[in-house]
Protein backbone atom coordinates (compact mmCIF):
# COMPACT_ATOMS: atom_id res chain seq x y z
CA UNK A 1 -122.86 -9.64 159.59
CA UNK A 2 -121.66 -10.24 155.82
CA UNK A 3 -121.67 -7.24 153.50
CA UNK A 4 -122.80 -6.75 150.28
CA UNK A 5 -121.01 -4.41 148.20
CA UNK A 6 -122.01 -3.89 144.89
CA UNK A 7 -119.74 -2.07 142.66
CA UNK A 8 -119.11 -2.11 138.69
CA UNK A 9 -115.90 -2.54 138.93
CA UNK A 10 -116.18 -4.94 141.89
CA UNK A 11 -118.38 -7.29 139.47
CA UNK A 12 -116.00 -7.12 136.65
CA UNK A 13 -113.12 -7.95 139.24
CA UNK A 14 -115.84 -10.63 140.56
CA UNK A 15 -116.63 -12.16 137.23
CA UNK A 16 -112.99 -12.05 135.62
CA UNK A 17 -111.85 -14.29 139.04
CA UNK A 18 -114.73 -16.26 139.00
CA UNK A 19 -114.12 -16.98 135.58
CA UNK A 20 -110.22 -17.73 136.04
CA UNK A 21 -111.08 -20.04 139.31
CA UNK A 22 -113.77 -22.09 136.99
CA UNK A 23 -110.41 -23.08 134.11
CA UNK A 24 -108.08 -23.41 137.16
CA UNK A 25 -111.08 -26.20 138.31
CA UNK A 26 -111.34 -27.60 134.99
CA UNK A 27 -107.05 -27.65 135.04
CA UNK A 28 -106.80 -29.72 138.23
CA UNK A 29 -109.31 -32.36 137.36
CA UNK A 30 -107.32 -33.25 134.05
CA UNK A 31 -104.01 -33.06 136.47
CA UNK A 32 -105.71 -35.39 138.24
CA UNK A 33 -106.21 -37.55 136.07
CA UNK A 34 -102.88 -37.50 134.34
CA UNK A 35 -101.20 -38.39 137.84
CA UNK A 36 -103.31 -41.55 137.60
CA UNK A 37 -102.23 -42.26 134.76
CA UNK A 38 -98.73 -41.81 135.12
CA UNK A 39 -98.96 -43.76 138.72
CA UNK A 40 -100.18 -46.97 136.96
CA UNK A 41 -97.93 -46.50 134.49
CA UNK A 42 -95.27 -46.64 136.84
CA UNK A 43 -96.22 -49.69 138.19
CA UNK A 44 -96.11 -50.97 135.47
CA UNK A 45 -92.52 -50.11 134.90
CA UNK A 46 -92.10 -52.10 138.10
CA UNK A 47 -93.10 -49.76 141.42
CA UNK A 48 -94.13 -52.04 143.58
CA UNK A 49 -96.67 -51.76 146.03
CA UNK A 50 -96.08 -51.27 149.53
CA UNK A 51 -92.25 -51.87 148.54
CA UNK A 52 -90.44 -48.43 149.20
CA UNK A 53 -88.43 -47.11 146.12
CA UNK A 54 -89.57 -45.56 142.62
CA UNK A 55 -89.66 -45.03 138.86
CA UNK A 56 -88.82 -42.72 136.25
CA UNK A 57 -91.01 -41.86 133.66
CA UNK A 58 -89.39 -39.86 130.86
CA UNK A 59 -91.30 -37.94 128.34
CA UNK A 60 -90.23 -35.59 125.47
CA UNK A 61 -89.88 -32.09 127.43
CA UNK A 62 -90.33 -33.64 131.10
CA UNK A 63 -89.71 -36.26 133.36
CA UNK A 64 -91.40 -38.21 135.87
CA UNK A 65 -90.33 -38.98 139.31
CA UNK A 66 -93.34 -41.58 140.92
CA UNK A 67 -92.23 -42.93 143.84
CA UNK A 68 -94.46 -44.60 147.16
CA UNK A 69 -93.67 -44.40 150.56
CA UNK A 70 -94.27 -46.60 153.52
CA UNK A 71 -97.42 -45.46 155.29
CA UNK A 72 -96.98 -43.41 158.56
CA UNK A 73 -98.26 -42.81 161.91
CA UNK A 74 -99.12 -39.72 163.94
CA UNK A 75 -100.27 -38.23 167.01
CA UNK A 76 -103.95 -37.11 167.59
CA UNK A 77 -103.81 -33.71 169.31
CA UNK A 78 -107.54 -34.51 170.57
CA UNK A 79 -107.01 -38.09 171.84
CA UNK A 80 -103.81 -36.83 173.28
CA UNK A 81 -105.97 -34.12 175.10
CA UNK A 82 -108.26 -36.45 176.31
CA UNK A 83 -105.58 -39.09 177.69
CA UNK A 84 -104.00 -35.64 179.75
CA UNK A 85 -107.52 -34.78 180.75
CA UNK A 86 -107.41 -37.72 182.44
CA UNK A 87 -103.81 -38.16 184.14
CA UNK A 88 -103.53 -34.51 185.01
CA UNK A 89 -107.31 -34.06 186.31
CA UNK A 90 -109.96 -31.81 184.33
CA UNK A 91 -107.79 -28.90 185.45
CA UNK A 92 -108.39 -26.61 182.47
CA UNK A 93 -105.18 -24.47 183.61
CA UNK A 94 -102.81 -26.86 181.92
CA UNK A 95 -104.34 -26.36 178.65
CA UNK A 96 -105.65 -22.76 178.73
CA UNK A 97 -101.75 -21.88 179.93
CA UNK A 98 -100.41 -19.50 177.25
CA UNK A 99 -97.12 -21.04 177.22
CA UNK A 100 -99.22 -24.18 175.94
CA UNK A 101 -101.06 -22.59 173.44
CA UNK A 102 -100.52 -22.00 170.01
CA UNK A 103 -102.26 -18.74 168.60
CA UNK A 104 -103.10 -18.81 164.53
CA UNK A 105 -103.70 -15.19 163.33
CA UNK A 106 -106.69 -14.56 162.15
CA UNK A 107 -107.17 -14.09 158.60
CA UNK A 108 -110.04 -12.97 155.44
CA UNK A 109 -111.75 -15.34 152.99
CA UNK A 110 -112.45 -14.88 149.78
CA UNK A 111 -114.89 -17.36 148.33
CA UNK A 112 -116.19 -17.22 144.92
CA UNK A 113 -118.88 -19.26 143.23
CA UNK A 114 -120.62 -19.91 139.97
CA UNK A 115 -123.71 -17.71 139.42
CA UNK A 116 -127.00 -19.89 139.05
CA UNK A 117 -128.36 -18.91 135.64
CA UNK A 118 -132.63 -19.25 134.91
């Protein structure tokens, strides 16, 4: 059951984050972009694909570290799960064990959106 409370001071809080969250948005995408830009800079300073290493890119107040790495592999919990389902029988005890378990605490969201305007 979700709650709606509706208090002035609530809103204001509401509207001030809302407000914040919308220049954070606005932030990223031109961090975004500026990464690109520095990463094909970069290889144009000579990073080479797929070739380990990096480059430094110096400005006036910062620098630049861009480097690639080689692309890695990992396990898939679910595919992993499904190959022991197999070996080890449908025997839910192995995997319902609590010594086999890993518990994440639960936790509160807080999601806040742009009011549609008419």
């Amino acid at each position: 059951m979700n709650a709606v409370v509706k208090f002035h001071a609530q809103e204001s809080l509401v509207d001030q984050l809302g407000r914040l969250q919308a220049q954070l948005a606005d932030l990223l995408a031109v961090e975004k972009a500026m990464k690109e830009d520095l990463k094909l800079q970069a290889i144009g300073l000579g990073l080479k694909a797929g070739k380990g290493g990096g480059v430094r890119v110096e400005g006036g107040l910062f620098d630049a570290s861009v480097s690639e790495s080689d692309p890695t592999q990992s396990l898939d919990p679910k595919a992993l799960e499904t190959k022991l389902r197999e070996v080890l029988g449908n025997d839910d005890a192995f995997f319902t064990d609590s010594a086999n378990i890993k518990v994440r605490a639960g936790s509160i969201t807080l999601k806040v959106v742009a009011r549609k305007v008419a």
